[in-house]
PDB file of N, CA and C in Angstrom:
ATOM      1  N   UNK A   1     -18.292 -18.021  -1.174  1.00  0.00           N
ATOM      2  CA  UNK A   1     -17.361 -16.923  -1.270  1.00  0.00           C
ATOM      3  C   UNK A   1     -16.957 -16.454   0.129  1.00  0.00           C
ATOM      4  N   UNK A   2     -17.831 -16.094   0.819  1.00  0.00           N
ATOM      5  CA  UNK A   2     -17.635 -15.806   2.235  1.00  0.00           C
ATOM      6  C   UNK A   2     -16.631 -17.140   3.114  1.00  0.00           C
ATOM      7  N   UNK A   3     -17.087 -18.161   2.623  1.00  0.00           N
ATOM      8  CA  UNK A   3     -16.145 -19.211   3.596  1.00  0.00           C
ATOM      9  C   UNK A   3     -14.942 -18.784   2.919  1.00  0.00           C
ATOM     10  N   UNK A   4     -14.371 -18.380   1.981  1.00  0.00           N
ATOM     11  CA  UNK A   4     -13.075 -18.578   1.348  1.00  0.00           C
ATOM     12  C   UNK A   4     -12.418 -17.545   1.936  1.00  0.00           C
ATOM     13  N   UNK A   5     -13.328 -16.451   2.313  1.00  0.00           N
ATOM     14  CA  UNK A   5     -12.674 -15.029   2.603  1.00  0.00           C
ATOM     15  C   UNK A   5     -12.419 -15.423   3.788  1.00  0.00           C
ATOM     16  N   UNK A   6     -13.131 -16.205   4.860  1.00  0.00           N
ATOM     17  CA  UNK A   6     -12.964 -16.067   6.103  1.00  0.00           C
ATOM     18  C   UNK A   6     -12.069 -17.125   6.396  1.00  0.00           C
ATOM     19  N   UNK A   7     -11.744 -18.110   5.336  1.00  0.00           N
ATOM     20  CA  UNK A   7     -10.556 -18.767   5.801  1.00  0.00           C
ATOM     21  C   UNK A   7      -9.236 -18.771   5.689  1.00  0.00           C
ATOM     22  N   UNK A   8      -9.124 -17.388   5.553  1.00  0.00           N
ATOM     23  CA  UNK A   8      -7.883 -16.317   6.050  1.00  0.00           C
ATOM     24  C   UNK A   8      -7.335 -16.074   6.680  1.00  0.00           C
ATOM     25  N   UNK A   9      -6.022 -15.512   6.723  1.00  0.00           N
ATOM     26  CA  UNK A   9      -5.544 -14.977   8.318  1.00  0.00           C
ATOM     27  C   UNK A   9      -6.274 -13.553   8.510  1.00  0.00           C
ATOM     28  N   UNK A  10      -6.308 -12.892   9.804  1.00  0.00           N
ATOM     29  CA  UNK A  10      -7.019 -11.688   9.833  1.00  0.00           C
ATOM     30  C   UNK A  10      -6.183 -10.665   9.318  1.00  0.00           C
ATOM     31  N   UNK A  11      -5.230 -10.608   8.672  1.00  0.00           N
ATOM     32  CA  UNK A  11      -4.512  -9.762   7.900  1.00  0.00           C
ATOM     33  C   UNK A  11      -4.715  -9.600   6.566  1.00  0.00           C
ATOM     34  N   UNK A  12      -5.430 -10.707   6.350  1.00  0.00           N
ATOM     35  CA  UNK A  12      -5.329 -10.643   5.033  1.00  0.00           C
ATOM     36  C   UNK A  12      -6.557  -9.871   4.374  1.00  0.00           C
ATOM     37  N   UNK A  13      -6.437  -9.270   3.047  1.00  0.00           N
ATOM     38  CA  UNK A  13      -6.796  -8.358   2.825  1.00  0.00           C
ATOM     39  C   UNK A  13      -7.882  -8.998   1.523  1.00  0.00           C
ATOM     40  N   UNK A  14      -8.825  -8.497   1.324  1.00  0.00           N
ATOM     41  CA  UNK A  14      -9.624  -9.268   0.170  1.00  0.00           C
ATOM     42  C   UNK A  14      -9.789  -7.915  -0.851  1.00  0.00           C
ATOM     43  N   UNK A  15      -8.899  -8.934  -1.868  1.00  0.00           N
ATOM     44  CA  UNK A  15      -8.796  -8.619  -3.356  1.00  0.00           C
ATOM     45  C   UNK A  15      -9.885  -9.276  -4.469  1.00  0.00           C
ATOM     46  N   UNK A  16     -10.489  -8.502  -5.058  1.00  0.00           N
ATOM     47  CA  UNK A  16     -11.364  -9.827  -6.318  1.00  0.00           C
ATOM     48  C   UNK A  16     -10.691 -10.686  -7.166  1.00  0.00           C
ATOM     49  N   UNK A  17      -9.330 -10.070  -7.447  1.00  0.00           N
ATOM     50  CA  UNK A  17      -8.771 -10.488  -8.258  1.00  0.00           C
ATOM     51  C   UNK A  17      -8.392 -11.938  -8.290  1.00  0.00           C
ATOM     52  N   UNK A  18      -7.694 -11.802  -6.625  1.00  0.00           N
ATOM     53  CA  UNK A  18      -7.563 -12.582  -5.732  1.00  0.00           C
ATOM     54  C   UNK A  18      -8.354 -14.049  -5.612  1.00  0.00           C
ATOM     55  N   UNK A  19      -9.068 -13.122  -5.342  1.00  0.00           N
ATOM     56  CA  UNK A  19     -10.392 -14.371  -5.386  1.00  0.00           C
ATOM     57  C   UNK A  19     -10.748 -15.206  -6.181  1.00  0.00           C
ATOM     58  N   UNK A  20     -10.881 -14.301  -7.528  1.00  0.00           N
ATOM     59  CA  UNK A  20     -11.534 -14.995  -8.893  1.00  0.00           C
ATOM     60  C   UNK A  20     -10.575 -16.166  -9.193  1.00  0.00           C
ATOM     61  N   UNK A  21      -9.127 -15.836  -8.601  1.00  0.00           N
ATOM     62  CA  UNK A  21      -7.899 -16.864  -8.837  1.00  0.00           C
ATOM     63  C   UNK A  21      -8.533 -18.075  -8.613  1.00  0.00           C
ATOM     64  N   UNK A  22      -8.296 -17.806  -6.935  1.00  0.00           N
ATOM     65  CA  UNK A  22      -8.918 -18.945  -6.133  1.00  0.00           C
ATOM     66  C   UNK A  22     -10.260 -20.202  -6.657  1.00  0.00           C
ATOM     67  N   UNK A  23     -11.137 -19.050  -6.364  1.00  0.00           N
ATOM     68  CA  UNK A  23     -12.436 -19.519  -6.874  1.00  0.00           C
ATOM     69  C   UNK A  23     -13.032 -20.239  -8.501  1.00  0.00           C
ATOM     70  N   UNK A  24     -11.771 -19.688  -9.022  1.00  0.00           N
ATOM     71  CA  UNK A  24     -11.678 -19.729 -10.862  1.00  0.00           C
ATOM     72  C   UNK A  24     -13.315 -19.080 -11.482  1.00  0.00           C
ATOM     73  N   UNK A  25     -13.455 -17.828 -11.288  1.00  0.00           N
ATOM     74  CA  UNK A  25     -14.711 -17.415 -11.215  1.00  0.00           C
ATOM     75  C   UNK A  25     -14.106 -16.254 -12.013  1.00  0.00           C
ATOM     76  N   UNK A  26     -15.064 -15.442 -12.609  1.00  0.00           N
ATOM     77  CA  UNK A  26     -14.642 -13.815 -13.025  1.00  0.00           C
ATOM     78  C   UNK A  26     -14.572 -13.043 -12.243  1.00  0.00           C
ATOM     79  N   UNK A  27     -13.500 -11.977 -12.728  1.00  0.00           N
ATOM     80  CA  UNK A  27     -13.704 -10.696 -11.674  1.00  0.00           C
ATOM     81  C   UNK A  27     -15.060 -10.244 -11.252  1.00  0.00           C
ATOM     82  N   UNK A  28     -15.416 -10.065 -12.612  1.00  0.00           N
ATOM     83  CA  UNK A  28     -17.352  -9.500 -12.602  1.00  0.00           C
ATOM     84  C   UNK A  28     -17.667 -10.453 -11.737  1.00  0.00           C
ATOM     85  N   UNK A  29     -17.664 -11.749 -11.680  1.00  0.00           N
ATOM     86  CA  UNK A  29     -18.802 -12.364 -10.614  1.00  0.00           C
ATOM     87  C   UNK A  29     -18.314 -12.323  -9.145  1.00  0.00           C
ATOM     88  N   UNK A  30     -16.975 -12.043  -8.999  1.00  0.00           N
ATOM     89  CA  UNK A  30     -16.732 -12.380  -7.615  1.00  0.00           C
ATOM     90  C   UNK A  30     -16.986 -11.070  -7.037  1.00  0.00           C
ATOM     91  N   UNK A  31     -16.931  -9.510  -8.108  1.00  0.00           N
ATOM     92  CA  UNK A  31     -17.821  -8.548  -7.561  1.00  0.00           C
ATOM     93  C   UNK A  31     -18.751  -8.308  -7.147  1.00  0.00           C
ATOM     94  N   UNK A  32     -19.895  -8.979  -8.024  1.00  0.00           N
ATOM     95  CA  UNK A  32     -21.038  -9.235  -8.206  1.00  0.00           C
ATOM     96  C   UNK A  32     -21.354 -10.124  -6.669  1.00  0.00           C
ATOM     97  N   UNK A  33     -20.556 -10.983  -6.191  1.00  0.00           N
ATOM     98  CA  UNK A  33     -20.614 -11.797  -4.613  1.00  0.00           C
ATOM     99  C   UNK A  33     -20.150 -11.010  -3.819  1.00  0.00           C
ATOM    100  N   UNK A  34     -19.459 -10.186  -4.247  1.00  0.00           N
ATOM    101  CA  UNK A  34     -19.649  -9.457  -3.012  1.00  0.00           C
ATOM    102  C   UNK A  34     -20.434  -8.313  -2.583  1.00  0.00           C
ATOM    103  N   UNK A  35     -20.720  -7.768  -3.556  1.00  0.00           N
ATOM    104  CA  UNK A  35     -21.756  -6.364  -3.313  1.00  0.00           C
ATOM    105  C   UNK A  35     -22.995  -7.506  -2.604  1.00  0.00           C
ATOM    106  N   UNK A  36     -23.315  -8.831  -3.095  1.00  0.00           N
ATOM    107  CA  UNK A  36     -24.279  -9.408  -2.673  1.00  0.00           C
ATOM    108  C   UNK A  36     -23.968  -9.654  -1.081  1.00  0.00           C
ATOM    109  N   UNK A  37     -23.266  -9.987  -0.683  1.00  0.00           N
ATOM    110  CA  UNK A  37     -22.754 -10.569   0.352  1.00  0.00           C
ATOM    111  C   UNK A  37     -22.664  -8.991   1.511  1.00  0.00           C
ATOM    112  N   UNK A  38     -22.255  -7.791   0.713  1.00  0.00           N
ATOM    113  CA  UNK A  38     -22.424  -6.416   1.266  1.00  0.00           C
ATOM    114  C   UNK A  38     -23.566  -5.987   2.026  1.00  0.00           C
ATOM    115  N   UNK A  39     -24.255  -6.077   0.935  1.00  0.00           N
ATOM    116  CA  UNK A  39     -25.851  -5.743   1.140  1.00  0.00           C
ATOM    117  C   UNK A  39     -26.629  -6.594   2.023  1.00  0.00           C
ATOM    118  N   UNK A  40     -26.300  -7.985   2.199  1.00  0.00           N
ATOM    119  CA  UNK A  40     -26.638  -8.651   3.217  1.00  0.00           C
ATOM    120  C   UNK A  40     -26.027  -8.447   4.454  1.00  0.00           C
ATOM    121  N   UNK A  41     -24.676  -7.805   4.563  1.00  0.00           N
ATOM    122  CA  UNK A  41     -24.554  -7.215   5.833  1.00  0.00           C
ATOM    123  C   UNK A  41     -23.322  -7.686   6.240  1.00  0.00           C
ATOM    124  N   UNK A  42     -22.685  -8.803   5.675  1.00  0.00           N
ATOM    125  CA  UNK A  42     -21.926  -9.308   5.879  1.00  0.00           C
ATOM    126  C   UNK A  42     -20.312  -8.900   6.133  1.00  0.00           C
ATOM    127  N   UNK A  43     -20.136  -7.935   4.906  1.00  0.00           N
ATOM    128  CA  UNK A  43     -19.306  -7.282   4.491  1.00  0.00           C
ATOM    129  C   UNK A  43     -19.382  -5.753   4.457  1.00  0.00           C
ATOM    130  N   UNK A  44     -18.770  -5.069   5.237  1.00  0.00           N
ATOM    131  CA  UNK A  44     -18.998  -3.659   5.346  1.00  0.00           C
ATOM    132  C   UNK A  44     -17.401  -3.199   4.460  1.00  0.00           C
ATOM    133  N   UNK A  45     -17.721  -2.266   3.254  1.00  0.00           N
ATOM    134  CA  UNK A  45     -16.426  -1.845   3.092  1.00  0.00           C
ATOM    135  C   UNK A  45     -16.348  -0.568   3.361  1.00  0.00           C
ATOM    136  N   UNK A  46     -14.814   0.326   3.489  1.00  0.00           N
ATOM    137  CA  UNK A  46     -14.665   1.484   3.458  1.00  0.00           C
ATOM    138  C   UNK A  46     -13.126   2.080   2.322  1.00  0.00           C
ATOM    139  N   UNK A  47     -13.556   2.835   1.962  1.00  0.00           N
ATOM    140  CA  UNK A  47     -12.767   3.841   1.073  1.00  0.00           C
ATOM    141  C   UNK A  47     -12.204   5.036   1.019  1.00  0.00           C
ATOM    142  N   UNK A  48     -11.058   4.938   1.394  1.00  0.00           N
ATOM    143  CA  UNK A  48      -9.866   5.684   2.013  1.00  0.00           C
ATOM    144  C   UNK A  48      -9.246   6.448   0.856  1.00  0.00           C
ATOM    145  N   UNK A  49      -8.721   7.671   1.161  1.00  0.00           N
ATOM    146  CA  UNK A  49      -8.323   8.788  -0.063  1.00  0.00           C
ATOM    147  C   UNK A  49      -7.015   8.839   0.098  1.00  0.00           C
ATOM    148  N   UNK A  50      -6.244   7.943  -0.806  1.00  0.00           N
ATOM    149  CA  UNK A  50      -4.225   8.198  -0.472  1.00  0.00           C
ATOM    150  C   UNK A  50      -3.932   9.504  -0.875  1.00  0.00           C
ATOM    151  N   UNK A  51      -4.758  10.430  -1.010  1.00  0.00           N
ATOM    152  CA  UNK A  51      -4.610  12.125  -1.627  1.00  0.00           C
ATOM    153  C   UNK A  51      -3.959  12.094  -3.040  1.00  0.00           C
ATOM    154  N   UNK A  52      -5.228  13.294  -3.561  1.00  0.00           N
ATOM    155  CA  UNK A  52      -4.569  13.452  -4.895  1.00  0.00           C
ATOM    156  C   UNK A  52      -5.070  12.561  -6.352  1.00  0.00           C
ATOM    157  N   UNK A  53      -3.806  12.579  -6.401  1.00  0.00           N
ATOM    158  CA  UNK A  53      -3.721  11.550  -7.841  1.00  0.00           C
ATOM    159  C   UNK A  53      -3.076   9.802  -7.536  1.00  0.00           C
ATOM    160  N   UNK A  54      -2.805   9.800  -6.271  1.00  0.00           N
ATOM    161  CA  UNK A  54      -2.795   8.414  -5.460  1.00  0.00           C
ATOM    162  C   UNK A  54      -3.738   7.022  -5.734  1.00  0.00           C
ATOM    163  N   UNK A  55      -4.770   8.020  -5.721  1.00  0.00           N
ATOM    164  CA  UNK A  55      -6.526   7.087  -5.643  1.00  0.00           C
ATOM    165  C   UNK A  55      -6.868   6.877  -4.549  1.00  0.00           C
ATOM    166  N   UNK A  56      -7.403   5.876  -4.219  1.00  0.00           N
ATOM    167  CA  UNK A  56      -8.338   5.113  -3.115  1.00  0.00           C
ATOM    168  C   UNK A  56      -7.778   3.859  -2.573  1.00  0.00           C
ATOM    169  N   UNK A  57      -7.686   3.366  -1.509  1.00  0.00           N
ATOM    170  CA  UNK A  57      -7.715   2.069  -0.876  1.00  0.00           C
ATOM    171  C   UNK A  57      -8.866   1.610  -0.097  1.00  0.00           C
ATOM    172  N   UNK A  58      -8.744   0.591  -0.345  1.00  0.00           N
ATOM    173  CA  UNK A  58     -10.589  -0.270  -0.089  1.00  0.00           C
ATOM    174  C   UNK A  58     -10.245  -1.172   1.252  1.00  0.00           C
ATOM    175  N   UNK A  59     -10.635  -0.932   1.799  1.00  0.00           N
ATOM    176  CA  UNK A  59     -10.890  -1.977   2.871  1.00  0.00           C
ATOM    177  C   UNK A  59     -12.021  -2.878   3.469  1.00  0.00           C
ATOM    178  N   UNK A  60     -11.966  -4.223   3.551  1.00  0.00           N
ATOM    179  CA  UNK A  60     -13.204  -4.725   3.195  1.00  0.00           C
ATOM    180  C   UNK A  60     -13.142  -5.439   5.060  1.00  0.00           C
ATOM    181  N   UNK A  61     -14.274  -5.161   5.718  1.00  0.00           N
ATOM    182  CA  UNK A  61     -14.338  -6.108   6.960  1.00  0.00           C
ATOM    183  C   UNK A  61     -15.233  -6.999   6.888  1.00  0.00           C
ATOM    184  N   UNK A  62     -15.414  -8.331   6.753  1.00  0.00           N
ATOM    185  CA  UNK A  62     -16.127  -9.918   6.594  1.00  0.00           C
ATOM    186  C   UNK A  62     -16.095  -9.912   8.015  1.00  0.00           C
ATOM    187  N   UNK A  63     -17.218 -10.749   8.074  1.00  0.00           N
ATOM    188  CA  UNK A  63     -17.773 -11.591   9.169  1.00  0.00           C
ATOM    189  C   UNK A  63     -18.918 -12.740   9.210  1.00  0.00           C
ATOM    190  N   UNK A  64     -18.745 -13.794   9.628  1.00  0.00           N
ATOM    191  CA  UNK A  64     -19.600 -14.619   9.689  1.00  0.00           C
ATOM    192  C   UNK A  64     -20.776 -14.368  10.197  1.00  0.00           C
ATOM    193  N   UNK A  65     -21.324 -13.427  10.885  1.00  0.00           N
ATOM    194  CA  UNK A  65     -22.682 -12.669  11.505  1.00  0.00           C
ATOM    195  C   UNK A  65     -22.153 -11.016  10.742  1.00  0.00           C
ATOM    196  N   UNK A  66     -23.953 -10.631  10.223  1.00  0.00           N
ATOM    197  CA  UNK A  66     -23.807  -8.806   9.898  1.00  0.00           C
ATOM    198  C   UNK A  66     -23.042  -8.212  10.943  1.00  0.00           C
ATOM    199  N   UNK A  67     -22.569  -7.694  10.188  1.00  0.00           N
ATOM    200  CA  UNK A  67     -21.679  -6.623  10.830  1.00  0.00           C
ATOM    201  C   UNK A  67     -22.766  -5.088  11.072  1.00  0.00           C
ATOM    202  N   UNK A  68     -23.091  -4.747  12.150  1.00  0.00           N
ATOM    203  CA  UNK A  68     -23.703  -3.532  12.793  1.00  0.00           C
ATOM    204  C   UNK A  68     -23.084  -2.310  12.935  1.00  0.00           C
ATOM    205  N   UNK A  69     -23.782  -1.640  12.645  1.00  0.00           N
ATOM    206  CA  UNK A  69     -23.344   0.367  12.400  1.00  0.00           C
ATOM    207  C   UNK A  69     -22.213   0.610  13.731  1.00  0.00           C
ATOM    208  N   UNK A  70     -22.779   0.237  14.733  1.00  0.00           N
ATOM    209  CA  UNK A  70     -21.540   0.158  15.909  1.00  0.00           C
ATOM    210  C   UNK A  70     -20.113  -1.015  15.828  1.00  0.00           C
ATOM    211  N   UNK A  71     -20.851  -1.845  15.360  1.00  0.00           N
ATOM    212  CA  UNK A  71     -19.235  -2.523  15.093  1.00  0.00           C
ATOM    213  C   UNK A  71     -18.600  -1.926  14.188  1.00  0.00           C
ATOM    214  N   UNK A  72     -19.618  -1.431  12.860  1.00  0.00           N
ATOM    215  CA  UNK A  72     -17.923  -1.101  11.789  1.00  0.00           C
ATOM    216  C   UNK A  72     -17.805   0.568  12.017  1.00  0.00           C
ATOM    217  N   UNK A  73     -18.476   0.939  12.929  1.00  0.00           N
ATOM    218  CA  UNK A  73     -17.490   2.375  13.747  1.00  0.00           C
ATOM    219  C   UNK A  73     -16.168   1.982  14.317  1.00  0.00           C
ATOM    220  N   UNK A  74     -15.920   0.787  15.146  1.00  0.00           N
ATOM    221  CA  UNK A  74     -14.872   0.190  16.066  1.00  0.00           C
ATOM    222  C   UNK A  74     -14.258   0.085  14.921  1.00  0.00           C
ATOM    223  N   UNK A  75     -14.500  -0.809  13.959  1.00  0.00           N
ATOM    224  CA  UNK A  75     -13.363  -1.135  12.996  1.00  0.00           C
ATOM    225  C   UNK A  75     -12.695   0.016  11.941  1.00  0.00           C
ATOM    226  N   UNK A  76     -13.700   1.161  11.935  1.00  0.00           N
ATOM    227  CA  UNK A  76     -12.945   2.589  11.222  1.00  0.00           C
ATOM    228  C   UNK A  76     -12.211   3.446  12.101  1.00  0.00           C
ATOM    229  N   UNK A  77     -12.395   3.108  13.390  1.00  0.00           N
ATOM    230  CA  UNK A  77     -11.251   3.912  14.269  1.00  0.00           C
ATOM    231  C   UNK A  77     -10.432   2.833  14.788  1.00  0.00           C
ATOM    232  N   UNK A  78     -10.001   1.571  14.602  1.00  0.00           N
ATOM    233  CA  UNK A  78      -8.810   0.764  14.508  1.00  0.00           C
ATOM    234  C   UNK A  78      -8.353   1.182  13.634  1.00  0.00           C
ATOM    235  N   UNK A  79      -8.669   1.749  12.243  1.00  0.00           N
ATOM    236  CA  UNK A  79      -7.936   2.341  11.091  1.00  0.00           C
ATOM    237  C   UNK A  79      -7.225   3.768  11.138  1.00  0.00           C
ATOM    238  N   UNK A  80      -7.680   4.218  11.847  1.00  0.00           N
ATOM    239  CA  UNK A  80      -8.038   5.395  12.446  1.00  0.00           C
ATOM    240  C   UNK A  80      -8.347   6.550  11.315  1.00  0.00           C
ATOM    241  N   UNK A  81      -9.365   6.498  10.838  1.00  0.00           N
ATOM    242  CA  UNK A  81      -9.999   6.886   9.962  1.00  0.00           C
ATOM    243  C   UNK A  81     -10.719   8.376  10.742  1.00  0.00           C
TER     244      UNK A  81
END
């Protein structure tokens, strides 16, 4: 799962939906890979408030090495969060 995400452009944005396409997998499981893939460190996400009745936007940062409390600070103020 992780090679698929990372053989992306860096714009691109990771969807499950997306994925499950790709992968021909279920939504549930390609969730399920990634909370796994989260928790291992790999994947740090963050969740952004479009205000209101808008909802949320997810942003997911992958990396081939864990991603560290100081790196995904850098990457929430590139957002400028």
């Amino acid at each position: 799962m992780l090679l698929t995400i990372l053989s992306n452009s860096d714009e691109w944005r990771v969807y499950p939906e997306e994925l499950a396409k790709r992968c021909r997998d279920s939504v549930d499981a390609v969730r399920t890979q990634l909370k796994a893939l989260e928790k291992a460190g790999y994947i740090r996400s963050y969740r952004k408030s479009l205000g209101g009745r808008y909802g949320t936007e997810t942003h997911r940062f992958c990396s081939d090495t864990k991603i560290s409390d100081e790196v995904f600070q850098e990457l929430l103020k590139e957002l400028n969060c």
